[in-house]
N, C-alpha and C. Protein backbone atom coordinates (compact mmCIF):
# COMPACT_ATOMS: atom_id res chain seq x y z
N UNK A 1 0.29 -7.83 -0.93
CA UNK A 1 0.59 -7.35 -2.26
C UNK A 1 1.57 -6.20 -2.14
N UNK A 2 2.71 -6.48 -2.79
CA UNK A 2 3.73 -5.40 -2.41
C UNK A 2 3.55 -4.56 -3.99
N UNK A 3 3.75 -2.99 -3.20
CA UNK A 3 3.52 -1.63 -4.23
C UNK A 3 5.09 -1.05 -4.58
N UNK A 4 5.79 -2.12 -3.97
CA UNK A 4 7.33 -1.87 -4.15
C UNK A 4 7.43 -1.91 -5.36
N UNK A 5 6.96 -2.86 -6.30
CA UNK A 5 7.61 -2.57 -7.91
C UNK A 5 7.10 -2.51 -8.91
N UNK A 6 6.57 -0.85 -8.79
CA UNK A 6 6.01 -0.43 -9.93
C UNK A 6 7.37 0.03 -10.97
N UNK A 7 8.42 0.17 -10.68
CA UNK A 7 9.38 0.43 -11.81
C UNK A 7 10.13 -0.59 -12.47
N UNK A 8 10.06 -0.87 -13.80
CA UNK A 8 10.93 -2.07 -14.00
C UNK A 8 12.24 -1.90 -14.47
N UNK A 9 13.10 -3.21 -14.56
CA UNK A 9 14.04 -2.91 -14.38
C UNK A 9 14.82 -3.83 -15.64
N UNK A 10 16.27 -3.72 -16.29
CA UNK A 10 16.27 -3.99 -17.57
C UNK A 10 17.21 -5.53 -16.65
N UNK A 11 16.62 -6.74 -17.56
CA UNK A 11 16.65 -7.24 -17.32
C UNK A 11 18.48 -8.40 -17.35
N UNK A 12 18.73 -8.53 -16.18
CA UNK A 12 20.76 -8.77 -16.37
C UNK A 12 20.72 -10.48 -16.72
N UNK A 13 19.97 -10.95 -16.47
CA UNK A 13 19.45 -13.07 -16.98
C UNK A 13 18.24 -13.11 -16.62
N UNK A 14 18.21 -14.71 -17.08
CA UNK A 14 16.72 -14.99 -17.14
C UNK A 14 17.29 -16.60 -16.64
N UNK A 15 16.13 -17.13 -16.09
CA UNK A 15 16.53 -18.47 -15.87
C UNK A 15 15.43 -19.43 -15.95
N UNK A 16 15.11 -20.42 -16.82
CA UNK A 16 14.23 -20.92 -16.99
C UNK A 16 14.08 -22.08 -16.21
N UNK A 17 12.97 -22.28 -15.82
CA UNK A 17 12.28 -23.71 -15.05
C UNK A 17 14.02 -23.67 -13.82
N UNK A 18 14.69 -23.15 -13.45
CA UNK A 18 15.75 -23.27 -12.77
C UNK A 18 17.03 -24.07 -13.37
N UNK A 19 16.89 -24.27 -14.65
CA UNK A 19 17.85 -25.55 -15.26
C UNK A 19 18.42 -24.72 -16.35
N UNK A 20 18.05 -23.80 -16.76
CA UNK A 20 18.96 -22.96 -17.94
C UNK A 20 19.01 -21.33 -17.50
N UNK A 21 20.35 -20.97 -18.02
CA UNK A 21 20.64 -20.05 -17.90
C UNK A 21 20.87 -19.21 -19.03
N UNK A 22 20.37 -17.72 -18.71
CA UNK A 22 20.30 -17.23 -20.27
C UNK A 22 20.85 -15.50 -19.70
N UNK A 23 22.21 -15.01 -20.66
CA UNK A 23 22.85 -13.84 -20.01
C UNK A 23 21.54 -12.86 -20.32
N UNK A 24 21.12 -11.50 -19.91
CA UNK A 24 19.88 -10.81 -20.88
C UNK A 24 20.15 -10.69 -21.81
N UNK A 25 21.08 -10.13 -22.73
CA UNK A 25 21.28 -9.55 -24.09
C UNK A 25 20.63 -10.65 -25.65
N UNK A 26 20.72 -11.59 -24.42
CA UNK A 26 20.14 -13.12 -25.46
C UNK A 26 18.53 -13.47 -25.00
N UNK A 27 17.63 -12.38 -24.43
CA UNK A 27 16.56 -12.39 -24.07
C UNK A 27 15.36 -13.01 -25.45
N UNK A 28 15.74 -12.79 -26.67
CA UNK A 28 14.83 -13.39 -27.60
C UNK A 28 15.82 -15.21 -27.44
N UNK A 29 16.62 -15.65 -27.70
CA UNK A 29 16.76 -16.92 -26.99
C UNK A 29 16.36 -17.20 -26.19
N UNK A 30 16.05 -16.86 -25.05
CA UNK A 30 15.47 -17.22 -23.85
C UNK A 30 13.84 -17.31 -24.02
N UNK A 31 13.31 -16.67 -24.51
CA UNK A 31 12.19 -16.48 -24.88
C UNK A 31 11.32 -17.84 -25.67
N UNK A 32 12.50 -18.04 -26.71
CA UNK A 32 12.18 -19.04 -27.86
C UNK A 32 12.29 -20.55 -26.76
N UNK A 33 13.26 -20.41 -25.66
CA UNK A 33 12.92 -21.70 -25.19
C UNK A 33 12.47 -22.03 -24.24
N UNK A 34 11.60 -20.88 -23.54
CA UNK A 34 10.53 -20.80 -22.51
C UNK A 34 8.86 -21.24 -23.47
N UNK A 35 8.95 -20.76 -24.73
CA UNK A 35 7.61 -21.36 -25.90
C UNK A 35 7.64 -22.47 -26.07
N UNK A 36 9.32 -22.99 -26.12
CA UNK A 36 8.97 -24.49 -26.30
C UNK A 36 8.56 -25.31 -25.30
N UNK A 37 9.54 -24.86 -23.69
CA UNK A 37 8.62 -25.61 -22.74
C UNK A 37 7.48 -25.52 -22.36
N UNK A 38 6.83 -24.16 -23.17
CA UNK A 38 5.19 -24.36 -22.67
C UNK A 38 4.68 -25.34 -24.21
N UNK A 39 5.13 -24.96 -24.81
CA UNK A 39 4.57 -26.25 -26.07
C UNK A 39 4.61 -27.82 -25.42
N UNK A 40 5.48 -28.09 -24.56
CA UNK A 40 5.94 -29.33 -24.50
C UNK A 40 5.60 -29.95 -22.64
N UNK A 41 4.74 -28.53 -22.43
CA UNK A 41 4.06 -28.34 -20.98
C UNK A 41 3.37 -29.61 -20.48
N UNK A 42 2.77 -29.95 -21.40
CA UNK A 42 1.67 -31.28 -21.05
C UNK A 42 2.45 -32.59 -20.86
N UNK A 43 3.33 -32.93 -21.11
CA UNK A 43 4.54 -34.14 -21.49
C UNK A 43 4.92 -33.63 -20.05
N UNK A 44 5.27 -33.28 -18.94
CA UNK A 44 5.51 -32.52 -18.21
C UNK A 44 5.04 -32.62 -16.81
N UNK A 45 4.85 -32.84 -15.19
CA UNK A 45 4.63 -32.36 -14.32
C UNK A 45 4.21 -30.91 -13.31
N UNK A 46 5.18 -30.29 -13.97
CA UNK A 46 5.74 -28.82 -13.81
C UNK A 46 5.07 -27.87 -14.19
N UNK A 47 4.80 -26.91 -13.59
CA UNK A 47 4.27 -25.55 -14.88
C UNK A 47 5.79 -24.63 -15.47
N UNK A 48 6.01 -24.73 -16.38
CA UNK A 48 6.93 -23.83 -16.69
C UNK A 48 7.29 -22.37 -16.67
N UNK A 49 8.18 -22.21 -16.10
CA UNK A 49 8.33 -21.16 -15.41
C UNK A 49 9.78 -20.37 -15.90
N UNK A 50 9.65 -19.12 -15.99
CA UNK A 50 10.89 -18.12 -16.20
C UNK A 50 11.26 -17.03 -15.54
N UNK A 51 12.29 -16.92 -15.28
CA UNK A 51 12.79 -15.90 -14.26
C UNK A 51 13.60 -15.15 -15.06
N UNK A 52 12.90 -13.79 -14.74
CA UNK A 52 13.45 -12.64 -15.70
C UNK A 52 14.16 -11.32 -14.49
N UNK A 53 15.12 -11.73 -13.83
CA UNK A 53 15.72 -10.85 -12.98
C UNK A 53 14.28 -11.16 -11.41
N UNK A 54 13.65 -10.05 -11.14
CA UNK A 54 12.73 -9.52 -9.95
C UNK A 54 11.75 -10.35 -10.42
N UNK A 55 11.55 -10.74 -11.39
CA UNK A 55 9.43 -11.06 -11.74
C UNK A 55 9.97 -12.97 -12.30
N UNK A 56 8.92 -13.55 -11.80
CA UNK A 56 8.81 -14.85 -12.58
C UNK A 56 7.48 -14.91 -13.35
N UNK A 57 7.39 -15.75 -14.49
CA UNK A 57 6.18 -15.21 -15.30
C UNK A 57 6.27 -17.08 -15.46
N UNK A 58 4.74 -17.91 -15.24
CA UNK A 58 4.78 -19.18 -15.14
C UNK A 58 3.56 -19.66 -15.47
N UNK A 59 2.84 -20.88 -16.42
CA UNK A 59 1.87 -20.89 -16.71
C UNK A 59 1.41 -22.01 -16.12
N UNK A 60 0.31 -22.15 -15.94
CA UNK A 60 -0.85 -23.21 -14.83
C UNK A 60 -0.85 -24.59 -15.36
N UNK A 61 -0.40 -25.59 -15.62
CA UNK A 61 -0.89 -26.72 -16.36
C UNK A 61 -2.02 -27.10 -16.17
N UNK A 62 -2.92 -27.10 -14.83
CA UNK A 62 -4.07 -27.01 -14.69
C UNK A 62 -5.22 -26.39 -15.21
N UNK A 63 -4.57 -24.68 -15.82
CA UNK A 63 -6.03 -23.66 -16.27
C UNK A 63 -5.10 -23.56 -17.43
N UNK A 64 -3.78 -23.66 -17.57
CA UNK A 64 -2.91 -23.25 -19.10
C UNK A 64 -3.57 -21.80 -19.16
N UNK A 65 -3.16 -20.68 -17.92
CA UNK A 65 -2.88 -19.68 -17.89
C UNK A 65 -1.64 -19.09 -17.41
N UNK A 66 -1.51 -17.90 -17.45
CA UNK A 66 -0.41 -17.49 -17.26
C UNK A 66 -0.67 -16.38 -15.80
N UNK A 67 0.29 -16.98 -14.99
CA UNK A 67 0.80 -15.98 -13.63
C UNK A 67 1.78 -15.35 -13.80
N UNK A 68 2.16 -14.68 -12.50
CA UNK A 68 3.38 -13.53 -12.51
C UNK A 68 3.91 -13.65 -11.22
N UNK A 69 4.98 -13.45 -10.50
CA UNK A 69 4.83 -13.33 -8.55
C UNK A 69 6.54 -12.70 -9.35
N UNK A 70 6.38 -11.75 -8.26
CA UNK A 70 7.48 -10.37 -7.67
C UNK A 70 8.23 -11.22 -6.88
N UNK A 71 9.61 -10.72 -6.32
CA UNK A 71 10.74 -11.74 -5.28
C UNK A 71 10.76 -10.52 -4.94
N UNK A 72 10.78 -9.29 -5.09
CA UNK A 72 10.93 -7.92 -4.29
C UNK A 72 12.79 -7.58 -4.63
N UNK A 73 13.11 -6.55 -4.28
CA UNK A 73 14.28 -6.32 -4.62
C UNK A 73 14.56 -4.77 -5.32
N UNK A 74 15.26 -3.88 -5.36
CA UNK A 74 15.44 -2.83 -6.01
C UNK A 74 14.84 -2.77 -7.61
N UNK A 75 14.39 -1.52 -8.22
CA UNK A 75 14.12 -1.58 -9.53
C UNK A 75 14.64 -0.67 -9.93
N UNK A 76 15.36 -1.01 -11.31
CA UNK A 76 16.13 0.48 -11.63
C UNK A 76 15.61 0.76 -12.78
N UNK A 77 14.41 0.91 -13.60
CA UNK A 77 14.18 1.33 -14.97
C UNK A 77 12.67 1.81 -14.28
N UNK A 78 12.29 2.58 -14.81
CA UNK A 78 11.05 3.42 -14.95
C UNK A 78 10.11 3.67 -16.47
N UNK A 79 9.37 3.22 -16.24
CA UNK A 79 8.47 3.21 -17.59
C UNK A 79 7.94 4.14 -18.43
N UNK A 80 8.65 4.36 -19.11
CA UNK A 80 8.21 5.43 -19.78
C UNK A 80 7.54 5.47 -20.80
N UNK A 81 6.42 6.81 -21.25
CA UNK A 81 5.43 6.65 -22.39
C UNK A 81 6.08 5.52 -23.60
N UNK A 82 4.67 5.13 -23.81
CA UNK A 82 5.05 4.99 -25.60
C UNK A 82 3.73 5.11 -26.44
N UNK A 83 4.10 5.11 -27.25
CA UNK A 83 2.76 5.15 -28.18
C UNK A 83 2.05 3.84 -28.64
N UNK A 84 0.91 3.92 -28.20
CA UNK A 84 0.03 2.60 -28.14
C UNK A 84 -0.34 1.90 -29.18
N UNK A 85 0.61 2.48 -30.82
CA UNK A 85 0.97 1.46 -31.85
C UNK A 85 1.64 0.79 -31.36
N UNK A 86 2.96 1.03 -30.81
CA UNK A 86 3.94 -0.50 -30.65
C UNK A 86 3.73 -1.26 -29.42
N UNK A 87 2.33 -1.01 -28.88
CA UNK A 87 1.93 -2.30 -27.74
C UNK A 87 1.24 -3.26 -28.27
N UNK A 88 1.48 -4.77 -27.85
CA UNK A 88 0.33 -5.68 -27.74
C UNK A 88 0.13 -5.87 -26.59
N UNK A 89 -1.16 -6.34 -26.49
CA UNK A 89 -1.80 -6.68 -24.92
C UNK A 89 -2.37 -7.77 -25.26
N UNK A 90 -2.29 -9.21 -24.74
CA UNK A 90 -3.03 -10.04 -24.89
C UNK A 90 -3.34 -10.60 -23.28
N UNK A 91 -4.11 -11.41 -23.37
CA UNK A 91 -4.95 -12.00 -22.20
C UNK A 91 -4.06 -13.19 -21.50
N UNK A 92 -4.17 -13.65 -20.20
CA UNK A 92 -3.51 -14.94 -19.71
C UNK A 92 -3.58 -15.69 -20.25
N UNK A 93 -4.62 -16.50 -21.58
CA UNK A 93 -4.22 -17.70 -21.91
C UNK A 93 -2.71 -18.15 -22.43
N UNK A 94 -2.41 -19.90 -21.83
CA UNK A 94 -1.17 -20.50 -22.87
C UNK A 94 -1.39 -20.04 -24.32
N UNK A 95 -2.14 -20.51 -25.22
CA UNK A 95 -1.73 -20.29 -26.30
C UNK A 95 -1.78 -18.84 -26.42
N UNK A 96 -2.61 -18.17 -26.34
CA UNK A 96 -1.89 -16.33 -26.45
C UNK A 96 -0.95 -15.64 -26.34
N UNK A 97 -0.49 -16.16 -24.94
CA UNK A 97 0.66 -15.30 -24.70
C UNK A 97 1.48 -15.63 -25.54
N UNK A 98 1.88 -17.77 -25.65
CA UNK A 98 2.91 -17.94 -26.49
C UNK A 98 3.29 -17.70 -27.84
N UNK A 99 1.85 -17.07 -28.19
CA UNK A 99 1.91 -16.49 -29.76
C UNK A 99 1.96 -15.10 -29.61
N UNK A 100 1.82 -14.47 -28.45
CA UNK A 100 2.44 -13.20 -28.46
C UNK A 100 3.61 -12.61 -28.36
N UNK A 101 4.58 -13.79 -27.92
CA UNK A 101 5.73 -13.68 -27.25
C UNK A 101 6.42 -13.95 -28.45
N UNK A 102 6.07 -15.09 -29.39
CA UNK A 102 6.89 -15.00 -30.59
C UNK A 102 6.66 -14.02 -31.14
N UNK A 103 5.86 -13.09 -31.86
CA UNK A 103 5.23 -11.94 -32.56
C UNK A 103 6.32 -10.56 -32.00
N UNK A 104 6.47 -10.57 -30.77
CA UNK A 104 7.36 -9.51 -29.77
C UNK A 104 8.83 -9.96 -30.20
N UNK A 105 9.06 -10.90 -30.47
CA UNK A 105 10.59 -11.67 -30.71
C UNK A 105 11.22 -11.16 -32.03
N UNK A 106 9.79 -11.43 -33.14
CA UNK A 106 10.00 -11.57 -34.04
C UNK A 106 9.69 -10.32 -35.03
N UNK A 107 8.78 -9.42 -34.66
CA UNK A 107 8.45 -7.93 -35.29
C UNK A 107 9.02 -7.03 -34.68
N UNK A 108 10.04 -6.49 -35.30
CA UNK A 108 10.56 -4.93 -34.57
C UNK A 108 9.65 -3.69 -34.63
N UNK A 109 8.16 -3.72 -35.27
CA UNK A 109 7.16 -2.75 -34.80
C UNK A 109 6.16 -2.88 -33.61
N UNK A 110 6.74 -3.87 -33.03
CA UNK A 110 6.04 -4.35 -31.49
C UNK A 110 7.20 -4.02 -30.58
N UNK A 111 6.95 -2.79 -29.45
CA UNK A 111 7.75 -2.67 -28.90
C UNK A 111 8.06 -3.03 -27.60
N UNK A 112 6.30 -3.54 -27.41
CA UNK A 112 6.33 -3.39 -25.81
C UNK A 112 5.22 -4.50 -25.77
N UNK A 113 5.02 -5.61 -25.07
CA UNK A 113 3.91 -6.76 -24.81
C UNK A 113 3.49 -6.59 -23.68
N UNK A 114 2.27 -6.41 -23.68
CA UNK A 114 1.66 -6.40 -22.11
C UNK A 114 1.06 -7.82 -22.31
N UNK A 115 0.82 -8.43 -21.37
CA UNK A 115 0.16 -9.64 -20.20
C UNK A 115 -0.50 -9.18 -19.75
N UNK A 116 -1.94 -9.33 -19.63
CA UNK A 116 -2.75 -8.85 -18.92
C UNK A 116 -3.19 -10.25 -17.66
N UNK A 117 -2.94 -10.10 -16.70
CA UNK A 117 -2.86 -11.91 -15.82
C UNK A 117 -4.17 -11.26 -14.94
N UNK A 118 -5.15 -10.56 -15.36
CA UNK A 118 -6.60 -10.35 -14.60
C UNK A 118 -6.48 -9.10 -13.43
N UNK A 119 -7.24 -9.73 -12.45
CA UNK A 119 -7.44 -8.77 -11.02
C UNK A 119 -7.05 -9.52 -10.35
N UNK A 120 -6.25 -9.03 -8.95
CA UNK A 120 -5.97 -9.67 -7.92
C UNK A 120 -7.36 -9.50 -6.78
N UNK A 121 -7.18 -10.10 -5.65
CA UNK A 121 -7.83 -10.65 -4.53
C UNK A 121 -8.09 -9.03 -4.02
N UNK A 122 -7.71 -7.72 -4.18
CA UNK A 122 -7.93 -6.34 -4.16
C UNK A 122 -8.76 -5.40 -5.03
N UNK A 123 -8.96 -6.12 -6.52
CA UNK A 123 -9.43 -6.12 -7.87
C UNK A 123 -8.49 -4.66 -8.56
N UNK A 124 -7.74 -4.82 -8.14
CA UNK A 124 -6.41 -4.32 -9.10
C UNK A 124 -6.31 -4.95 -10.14
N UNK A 125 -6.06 -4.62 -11.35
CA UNK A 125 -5.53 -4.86 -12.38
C UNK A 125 -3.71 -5.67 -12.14
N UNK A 126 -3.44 -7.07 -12.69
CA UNK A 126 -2.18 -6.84 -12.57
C UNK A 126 -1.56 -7.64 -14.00
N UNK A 127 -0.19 -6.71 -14.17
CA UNK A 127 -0.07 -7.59 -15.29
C UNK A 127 1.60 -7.15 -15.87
N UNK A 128 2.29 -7.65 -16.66
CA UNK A 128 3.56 -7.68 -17.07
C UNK A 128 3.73 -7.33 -18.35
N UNK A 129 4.73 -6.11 -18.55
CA UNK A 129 4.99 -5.87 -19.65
C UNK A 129 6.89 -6.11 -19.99
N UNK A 130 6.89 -6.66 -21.38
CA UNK A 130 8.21 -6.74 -21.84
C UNK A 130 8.25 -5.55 -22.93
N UNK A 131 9.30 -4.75 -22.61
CA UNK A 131 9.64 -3.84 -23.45
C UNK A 131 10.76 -3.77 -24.19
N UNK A 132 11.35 -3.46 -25.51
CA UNK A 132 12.71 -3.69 -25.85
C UNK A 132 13.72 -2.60 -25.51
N UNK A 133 14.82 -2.73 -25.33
CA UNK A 133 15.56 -1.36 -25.29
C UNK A 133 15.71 -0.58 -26.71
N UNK A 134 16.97 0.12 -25.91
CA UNK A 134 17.28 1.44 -27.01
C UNK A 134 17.95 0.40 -28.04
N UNK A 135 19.31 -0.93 -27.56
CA UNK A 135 19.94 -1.25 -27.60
C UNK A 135 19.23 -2.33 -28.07
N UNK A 136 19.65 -3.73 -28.98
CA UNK A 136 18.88 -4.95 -29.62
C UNK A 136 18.58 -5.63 -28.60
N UNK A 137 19.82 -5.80 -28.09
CA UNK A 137 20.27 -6.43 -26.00
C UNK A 137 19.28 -6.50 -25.51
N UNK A 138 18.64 -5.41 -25.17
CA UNK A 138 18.10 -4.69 -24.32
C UNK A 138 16.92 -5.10 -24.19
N UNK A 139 16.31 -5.73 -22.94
CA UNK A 139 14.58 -5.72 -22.32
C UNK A 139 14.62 -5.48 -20.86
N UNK A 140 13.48 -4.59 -21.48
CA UNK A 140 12.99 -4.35 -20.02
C UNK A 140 11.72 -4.74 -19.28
N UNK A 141 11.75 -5.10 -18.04
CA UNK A 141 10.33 -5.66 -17.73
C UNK A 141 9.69 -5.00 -16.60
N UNK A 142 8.11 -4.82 -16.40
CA UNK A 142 7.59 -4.03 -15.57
C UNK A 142 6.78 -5.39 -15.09
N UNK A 143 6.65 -4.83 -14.01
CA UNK A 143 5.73 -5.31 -13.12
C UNK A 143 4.38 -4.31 -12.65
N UNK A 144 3.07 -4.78 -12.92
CA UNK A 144 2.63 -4.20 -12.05
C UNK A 144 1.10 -5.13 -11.33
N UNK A 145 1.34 -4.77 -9.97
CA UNK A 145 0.25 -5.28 -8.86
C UNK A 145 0.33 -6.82 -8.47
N UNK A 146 1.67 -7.02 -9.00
CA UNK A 146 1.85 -8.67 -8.90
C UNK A 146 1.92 -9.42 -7.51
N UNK A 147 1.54 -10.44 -7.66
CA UNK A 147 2.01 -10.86 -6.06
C UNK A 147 3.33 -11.17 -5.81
N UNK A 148 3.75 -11.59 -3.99
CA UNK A 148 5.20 -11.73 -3.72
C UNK A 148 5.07 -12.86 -3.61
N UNK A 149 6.33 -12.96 -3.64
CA UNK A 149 6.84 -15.14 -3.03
C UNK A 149 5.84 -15.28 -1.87
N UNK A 150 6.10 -13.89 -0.69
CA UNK A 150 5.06 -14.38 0.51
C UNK A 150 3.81 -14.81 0.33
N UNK A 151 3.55 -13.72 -0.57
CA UNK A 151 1.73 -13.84 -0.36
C UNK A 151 1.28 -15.07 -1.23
N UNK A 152 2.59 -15.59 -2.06
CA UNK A 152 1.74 -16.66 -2.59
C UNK A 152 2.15 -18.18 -1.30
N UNK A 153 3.15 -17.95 -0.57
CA UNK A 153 3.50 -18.99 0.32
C UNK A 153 1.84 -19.82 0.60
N UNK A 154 1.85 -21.09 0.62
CA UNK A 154 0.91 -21.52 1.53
C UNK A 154 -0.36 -21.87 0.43
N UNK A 155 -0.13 -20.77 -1.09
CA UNK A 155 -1.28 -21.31 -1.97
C UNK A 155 0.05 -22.21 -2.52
N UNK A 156 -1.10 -23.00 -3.73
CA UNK A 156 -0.37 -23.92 -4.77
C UNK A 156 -1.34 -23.29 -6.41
N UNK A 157 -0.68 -24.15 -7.01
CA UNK A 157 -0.67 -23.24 -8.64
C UNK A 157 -0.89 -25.06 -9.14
N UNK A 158 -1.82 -25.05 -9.62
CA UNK A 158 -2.48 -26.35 -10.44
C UNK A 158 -1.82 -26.37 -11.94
């Protein structure tokens, strides 16, 4: 479990399931068509998956929860307070998150979405937050206690 990235960092693309490409500033597009491939998850093989710069955030077709895994790499944004009106926090399930993620898209008094994706194998807390910038553009994403590409090498994701 790497402690490398507790700072997040604002996010420069996103790339979904590896087949679309999305610049950041168009991060609520990207968003809207990461919901649809989890809507359309079951029709599907795959767990759908999005790559938001350092963090991939991907849901289980097996449990239709939601994971997280770190690639490691520099972080340049640092998290700073906010006031715990403009957070939501919802739980790993598919349908939660994906109704949280529209709600974050779509209300400019939600500023910041936490993911809560449980305890790891350490019983750390770990979990992902999307935050908006100063700027409309602008998201930023944190990581925290997530696993790496390594440590997940060797498991599989149902």
């Amino acid at each position: 479990m790497s402690k490398n990235h507790k700072s997040g960092s604002l996010v420069p693309s996103m790339i979904m399931l590896g087949e679309r490409y999305f610049p950041g500033r168009e991060w609520r597009n990207s968003l809207s068509y990461f919901i649809t491939g989890i809507a359309l998850a079951s029709l599907s093989d795959f767990n759908p998956e999005m790559q938001f710069g350092q963090i991939t955030l991907g849901m289980s077709l097996g449990t239709r929860e939601f994971y997280a895994r770190w690639s490691g790499g520099p972080a340049t944004y640092r998290q700073a307070p906010i006031d715990p009106e403009y957070v939501k926090w919802v739980g790993n399930s598919g349908p939660e998150v994906a109704k949280a993620l529209q709600q974050f898209m779509q209300n400019d008094a939600i500023q910041m979405l936490a993911i809560n994706l449980g305890r790891n194998t350490a019983g750390e807390l770990h979990y992902v937050t999307f935050r908006k910038g100063a700027r409309r553009g602008d998201l930023h994403i944190y990581g925290e206690n997530l696993p790496t590409v390594d440590d997940l090498c060797g498991r599989t994701r149902e």
